[in-house]
N, C-alpha and C. Protein backbone atom coordinates (compact mmCIF):
# COMPACT_ATOMS: atom_id res chain seq x y z
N UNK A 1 0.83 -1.17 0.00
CA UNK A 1 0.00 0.00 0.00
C UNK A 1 0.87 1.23 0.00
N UNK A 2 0.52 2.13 -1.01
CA UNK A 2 1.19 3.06 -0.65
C UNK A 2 1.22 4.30 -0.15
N UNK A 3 1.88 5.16 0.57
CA UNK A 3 2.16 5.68 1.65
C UNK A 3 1.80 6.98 0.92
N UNK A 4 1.12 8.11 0.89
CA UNK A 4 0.94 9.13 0.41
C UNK A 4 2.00 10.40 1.04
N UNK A 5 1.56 10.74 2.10
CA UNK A 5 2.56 11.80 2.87
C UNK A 5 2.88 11.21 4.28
N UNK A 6 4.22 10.64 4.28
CA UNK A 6 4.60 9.78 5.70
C UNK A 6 3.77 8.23 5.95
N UNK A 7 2.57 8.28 7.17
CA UNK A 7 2.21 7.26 7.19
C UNK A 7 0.78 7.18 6.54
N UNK A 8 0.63 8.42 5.98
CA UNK A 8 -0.87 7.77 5.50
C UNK A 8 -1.05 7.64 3.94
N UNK A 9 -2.85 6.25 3.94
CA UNK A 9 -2.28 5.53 3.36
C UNK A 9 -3.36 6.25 1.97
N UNK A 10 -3.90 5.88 1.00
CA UNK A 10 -4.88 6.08 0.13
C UNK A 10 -5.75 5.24 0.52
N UNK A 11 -6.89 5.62 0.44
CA UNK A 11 -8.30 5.26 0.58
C UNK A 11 -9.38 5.11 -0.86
N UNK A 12 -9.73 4.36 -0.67
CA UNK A 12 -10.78 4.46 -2.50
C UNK A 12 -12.40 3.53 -1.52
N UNK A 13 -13.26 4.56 -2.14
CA UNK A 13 -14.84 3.96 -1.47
C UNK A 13 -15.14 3.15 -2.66
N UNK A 14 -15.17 1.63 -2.72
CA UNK A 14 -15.43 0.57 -3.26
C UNK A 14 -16.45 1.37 -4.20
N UNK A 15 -18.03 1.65 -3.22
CA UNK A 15 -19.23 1.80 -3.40
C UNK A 15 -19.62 2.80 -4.73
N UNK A 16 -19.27 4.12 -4.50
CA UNK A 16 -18.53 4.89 -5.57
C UNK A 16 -17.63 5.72 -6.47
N UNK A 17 -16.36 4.95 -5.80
CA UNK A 17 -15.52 5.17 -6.36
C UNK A 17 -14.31 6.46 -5.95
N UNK A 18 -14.63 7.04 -5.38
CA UNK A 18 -14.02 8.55 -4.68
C UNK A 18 -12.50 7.80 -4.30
N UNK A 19 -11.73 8.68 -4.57
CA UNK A 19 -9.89 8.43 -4.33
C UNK A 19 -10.45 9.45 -2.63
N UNK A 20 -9.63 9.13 -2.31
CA UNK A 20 -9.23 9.60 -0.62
C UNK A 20 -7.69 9.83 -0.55
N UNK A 21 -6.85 10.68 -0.51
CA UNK A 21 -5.54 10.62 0.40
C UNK A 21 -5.14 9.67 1.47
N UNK A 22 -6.04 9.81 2.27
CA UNK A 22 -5.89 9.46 3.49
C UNK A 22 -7.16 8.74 4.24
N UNK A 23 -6.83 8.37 5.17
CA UNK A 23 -8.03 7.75 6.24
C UNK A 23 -8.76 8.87 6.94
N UNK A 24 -7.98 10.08 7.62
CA UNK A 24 -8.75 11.05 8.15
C UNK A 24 -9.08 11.69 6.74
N UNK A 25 -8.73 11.90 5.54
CA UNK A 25 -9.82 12.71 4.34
C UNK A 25 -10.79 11.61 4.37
N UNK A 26 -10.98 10.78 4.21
CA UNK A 26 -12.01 9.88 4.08
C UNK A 26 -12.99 10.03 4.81
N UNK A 27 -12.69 9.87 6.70
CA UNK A 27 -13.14 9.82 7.38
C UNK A 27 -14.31 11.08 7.44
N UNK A 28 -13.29 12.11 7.52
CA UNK A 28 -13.73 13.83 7.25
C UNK A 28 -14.63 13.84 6.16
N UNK A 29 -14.86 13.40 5.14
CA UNK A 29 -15.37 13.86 3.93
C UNK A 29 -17.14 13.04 3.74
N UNK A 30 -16.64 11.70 4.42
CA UNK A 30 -17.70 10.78 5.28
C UNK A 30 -18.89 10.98 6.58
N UNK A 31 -17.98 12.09 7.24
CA UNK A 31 -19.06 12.39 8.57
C UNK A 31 -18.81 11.35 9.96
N UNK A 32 -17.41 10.54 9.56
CA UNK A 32 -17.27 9.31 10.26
C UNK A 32 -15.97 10.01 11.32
N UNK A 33 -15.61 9.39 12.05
CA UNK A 33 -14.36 9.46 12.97
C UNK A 33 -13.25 8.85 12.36
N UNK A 34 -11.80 9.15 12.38
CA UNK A 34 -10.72 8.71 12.01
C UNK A 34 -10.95 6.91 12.80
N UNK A 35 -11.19 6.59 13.75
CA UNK A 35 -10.99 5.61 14.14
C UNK A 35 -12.14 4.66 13.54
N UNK A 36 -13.53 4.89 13.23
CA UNK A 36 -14.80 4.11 12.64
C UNK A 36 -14.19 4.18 11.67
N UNK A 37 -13.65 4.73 10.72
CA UNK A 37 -12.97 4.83 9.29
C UNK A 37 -12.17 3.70 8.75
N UNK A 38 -10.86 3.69 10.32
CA UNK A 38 -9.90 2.68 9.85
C UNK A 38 -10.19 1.75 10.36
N UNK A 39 -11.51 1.18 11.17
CA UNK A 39 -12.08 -0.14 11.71
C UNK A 39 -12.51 -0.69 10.56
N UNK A 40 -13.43 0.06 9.65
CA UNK A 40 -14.25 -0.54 8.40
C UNK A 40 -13.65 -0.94 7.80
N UNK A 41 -12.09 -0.28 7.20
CA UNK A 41 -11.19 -0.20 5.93
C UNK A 41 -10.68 -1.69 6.61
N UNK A 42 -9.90 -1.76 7.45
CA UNK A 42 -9.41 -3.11 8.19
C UNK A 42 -10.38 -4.44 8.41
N UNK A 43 -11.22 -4.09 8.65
CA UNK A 43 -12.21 -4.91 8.74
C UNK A 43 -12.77 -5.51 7.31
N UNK A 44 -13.15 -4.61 6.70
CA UNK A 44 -13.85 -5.01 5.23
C UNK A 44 -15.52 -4.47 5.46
N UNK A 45 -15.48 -3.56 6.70
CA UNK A 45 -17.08 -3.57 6.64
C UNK A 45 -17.42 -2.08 6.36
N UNK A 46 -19.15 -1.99 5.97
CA UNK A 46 -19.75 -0.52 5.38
C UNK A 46 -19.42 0.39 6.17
N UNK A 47 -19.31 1.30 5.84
CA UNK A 47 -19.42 2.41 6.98
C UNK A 47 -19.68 3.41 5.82
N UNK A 48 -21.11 3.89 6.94
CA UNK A 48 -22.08 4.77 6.02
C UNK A 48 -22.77 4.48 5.08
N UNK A 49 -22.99 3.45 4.81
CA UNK A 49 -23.59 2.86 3.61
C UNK A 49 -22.51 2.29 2.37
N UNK A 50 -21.20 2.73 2.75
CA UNK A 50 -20.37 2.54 1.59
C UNK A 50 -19.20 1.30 2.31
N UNK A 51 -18.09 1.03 0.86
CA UNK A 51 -17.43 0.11 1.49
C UNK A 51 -16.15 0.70 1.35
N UNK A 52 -15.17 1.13 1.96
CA UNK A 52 -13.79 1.33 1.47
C UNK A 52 -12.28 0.49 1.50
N UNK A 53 -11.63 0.82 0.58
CA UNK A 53 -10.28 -0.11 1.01
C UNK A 53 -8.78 0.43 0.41
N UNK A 54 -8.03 0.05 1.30
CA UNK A 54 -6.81 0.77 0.95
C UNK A 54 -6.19 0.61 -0.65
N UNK A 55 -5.92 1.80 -1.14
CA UNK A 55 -5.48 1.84 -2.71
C UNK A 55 -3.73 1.24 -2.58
N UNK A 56 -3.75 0.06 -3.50
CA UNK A 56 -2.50 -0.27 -3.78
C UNK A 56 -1.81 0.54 -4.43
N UNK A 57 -0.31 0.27 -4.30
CA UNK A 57 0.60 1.36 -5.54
C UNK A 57 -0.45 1.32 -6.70
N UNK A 58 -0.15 -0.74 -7.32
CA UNK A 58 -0.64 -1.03 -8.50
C UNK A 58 -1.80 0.12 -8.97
N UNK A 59 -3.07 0.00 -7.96
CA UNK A 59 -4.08 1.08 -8.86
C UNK A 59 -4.12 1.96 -8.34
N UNK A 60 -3.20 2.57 -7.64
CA UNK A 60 -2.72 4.36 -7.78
C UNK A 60 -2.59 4.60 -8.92
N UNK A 61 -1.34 3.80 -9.17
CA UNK A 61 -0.73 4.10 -10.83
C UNK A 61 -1.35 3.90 -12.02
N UNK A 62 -2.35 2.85 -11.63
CA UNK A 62 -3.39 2.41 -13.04
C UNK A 62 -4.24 3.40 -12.80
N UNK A 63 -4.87 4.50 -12.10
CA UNK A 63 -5.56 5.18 -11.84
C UNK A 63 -4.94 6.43 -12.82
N UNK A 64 -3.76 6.89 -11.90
CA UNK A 64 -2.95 7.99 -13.13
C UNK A 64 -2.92 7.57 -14.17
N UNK A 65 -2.49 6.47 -14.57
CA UNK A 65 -2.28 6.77 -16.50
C UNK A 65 -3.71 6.53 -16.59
N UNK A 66 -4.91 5.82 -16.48
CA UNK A 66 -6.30 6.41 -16.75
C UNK A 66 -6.00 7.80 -17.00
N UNK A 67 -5.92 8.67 -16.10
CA UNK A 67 -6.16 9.77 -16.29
C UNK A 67 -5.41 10.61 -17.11
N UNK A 68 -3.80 10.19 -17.25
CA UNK A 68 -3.14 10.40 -18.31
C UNK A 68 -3.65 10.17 -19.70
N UNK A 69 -4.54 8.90 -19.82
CA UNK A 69 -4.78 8.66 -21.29
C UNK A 69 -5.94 9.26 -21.62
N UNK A 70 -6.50 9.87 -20.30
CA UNK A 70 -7.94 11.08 -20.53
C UNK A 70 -7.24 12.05 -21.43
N UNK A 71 -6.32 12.65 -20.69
CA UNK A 71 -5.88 14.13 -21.04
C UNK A 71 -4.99 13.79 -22.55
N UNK A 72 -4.29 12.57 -22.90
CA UNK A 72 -3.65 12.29 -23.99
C UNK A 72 -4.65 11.68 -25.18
N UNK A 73 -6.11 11.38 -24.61
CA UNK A 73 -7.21 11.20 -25.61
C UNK A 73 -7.98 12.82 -26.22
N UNK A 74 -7.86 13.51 -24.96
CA UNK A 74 -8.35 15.01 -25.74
C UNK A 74 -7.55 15.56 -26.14
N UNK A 75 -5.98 15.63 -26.22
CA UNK A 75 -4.99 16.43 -27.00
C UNK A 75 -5.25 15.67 -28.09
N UNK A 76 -5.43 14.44 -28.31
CA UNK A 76 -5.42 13.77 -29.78
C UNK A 76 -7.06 14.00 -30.51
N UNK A 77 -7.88 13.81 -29.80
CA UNK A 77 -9.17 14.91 -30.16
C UNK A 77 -9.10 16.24 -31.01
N UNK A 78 -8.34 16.97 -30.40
CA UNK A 78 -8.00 18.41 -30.14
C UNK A 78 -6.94 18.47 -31.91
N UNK A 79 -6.51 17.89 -31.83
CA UNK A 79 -5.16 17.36 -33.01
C UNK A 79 -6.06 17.00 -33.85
N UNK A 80 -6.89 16.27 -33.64
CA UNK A 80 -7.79 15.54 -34.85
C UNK A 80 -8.40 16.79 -35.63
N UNK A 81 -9.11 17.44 -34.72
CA UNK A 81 -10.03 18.56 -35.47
C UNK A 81 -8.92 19.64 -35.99
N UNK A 82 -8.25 19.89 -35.24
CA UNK A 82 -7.29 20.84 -35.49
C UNK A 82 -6.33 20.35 -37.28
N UNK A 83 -6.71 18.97 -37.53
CA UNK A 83 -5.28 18.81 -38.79
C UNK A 83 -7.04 18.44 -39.43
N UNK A 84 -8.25 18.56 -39.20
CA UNK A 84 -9.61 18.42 -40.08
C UNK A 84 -9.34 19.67 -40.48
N UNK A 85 -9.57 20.75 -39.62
CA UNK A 85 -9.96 22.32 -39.95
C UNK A 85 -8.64 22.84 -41.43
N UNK A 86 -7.44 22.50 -40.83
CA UNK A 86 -6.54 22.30 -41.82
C UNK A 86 -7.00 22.08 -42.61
N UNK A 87 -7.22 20.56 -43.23
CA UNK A 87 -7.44 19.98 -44.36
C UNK A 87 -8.46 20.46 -45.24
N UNK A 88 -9.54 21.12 -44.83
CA UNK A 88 -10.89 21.88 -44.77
C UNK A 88 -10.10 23.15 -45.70
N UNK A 89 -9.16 24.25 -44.88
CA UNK A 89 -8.36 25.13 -45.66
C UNK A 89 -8.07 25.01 -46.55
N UNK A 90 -7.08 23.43 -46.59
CA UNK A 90 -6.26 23.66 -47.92
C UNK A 90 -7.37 23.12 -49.24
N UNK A 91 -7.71 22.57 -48.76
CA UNK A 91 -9.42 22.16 -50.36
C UNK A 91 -9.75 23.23 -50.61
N UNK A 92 -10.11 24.26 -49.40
CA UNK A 92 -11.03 25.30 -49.99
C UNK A 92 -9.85 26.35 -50.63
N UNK A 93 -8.44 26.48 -50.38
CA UNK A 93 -7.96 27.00 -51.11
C UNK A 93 -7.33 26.86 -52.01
N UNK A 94 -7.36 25.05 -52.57
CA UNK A 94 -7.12 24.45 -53.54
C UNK A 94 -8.24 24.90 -54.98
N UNK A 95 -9.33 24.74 -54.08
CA UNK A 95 -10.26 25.13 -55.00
C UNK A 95 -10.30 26.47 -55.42
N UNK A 96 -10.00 27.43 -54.58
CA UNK A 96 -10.29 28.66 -54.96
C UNK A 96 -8.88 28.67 -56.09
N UNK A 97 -7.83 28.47 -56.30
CA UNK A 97 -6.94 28.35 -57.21
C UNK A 97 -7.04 28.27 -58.17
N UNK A 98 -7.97 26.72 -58.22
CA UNK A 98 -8.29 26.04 -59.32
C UNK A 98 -9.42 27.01 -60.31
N UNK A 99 -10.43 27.51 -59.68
CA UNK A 99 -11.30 28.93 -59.96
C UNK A 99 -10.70 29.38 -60.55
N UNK A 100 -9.91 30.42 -59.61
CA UNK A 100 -9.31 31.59 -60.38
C UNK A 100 -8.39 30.94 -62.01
N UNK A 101 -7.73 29.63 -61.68
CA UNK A 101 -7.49 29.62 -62.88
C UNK A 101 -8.40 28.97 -63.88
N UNK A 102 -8.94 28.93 -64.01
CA UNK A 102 -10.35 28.21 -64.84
C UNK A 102 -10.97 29.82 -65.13
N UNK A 103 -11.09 30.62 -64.67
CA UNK A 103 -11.78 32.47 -64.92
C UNK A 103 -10.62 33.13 -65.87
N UNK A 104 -9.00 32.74 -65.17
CA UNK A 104 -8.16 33.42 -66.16
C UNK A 104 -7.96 32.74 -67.26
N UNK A 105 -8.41 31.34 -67.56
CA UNK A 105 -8.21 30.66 -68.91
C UNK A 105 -9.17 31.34 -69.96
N UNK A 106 -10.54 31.30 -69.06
CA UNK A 106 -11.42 32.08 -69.70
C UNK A 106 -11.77 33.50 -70.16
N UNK A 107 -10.87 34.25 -69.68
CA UNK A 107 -10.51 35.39 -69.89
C UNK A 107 -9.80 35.53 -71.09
N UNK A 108 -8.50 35.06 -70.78
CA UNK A 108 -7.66 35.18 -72.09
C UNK A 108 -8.26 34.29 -73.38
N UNK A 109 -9.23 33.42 -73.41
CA UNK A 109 -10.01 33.12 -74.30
C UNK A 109 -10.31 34.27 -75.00
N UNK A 110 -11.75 35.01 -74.37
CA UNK A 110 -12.45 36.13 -74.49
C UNK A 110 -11.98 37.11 -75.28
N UNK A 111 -10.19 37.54 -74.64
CA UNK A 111 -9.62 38.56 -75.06
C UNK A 111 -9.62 37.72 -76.32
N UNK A 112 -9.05 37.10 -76.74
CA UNK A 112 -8.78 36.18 -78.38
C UNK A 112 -9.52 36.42 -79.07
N UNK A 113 -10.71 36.24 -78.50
CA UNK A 113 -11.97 36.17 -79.61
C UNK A 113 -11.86 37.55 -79.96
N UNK A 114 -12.20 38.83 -78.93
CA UNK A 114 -12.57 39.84 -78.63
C UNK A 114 -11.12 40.53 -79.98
N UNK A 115 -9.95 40.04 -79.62
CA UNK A 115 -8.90 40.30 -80.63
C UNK A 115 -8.87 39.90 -82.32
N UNK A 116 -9.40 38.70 -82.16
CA UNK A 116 -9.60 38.56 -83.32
C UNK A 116 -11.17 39.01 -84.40
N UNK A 117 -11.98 39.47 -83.04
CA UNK A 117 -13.20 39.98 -83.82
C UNK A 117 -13.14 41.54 -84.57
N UNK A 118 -11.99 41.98 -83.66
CA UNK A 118 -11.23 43.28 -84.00
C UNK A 118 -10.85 43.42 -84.99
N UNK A 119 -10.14 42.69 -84.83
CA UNK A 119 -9.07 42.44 -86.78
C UNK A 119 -9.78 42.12 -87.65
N UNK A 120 -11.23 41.40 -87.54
CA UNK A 120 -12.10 40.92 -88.85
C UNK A 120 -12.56 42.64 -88.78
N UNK A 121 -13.33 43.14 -87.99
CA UNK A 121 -13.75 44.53 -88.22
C UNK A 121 -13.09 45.36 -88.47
N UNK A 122 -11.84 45.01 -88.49
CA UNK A 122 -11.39 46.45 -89.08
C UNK A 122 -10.92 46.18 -90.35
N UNK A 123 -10.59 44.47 -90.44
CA UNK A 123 -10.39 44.19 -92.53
C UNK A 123 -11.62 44.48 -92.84
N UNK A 124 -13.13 44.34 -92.15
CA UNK A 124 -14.14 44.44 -93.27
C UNK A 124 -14.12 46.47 -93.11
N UNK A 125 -13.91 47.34 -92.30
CA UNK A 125 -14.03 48.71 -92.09
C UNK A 125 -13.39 48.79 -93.34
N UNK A 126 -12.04 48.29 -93.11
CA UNK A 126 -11.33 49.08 -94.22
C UNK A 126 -11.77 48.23 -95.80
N UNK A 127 -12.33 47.12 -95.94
CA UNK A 127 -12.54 46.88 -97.44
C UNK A 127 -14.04 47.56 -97.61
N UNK A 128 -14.68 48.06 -96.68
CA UNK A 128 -15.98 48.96 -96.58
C UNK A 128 -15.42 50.35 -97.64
N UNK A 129 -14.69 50.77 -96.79
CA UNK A 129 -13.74 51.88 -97.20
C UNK A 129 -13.62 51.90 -98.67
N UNK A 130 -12.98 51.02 -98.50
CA UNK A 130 -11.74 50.73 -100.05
C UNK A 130 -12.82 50.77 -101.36
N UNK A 131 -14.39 50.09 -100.57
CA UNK A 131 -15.28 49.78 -101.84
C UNK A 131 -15.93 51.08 -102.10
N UNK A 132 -16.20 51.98 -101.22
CA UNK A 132 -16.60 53.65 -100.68
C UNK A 132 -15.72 54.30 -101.89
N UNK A 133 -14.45 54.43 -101.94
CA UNK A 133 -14.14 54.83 -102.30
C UNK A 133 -13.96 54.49 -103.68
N UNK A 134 -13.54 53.17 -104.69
CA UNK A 134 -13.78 52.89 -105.19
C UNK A 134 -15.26 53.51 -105.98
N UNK A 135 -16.72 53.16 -105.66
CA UNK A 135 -17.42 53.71 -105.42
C UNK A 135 -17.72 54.96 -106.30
N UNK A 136 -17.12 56.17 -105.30
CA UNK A 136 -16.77 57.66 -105.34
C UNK A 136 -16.45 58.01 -106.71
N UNK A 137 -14.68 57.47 -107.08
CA UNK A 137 -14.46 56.97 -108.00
C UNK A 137 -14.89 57.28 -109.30
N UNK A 138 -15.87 56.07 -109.05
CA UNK A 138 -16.64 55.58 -110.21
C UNK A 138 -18.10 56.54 -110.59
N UNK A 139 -18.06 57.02 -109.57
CA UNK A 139 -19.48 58.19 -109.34
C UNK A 139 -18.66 59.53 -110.14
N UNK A 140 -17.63 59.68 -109.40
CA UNK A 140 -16.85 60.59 -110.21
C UNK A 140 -16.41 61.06 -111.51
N UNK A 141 -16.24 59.90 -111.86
CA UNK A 141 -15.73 59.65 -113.28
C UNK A 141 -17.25 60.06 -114.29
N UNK A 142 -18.19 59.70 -114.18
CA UNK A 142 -18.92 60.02 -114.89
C UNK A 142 -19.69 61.24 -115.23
N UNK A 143 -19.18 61.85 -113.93
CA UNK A 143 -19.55 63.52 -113.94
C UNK A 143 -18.91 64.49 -115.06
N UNK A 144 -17.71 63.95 -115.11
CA UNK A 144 -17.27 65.00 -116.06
C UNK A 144 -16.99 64.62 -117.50
């Protein structure tokens, strides 16, 4: 059994479960006397309705890493969501990438067309022209 501070020992209430320091925390926390406390614990009998008995090293220590693998189950919780929320980022800014370049493909399309609809309008402006004048010309010529 092991010894917490000097001679006292750990206490655990069978019934539900409560860790104790000691025989007088037990006792104290119970409503019982230090001495009805360590009669029951020695004995094996209720006191107060409950049953208590001295905590071995063994499940001291199986007690802590329980509780170690509490606190090392919510950091890995905590990690989980934390590398989700991540992963969540990089899609959504994978995607937004992928957007923008799918808008600038389509853009410089646009301009193409938009460039080459230019150049047809201004060969047909100027053979507009060319026939205008031509045209003129020919209007001309017969005047005099």
């Amino acid at each position: 059994m092991k010894k917490i501070n000097g001679n006292c020992k750990a206490v655990r209430c069978l019934t539900n479960g409560k860790y104790y320091h000691s025989v007088k925390e037990a006792a104290k926390a119970n409503g019982v006397s230090f001495q009805a406390m360590s009669y029951a614990i020695r004995k094996g009998k209720p006191c107060k309705g409950n049953e208590f008995s001295f905590e071995s090293k063994t499940e001291i220590n199986i007690m802590k890493m329980a509780s170690n693998l509490e606190v090392f189950r919510a950091k890995a919780d905590a990690y989980d969501r934390l590398m989700a929320e991540q992963e969540a980022d990089r899609k959504a800014k994978e995607m937004r990438e992928k957007r923008i370049a799918d808008l600038t493909a389509k853009v410089e399309h646009h301009r193409e067309v938009v460039k080459k609809a230019n150049e047809r309008w201004a060969n047909e402006t100027n053979k507009l022209m060319s026939l205008e004048r031509e045209l003129k010309d020919l209007l001309d010529e017969e005047v005099v």
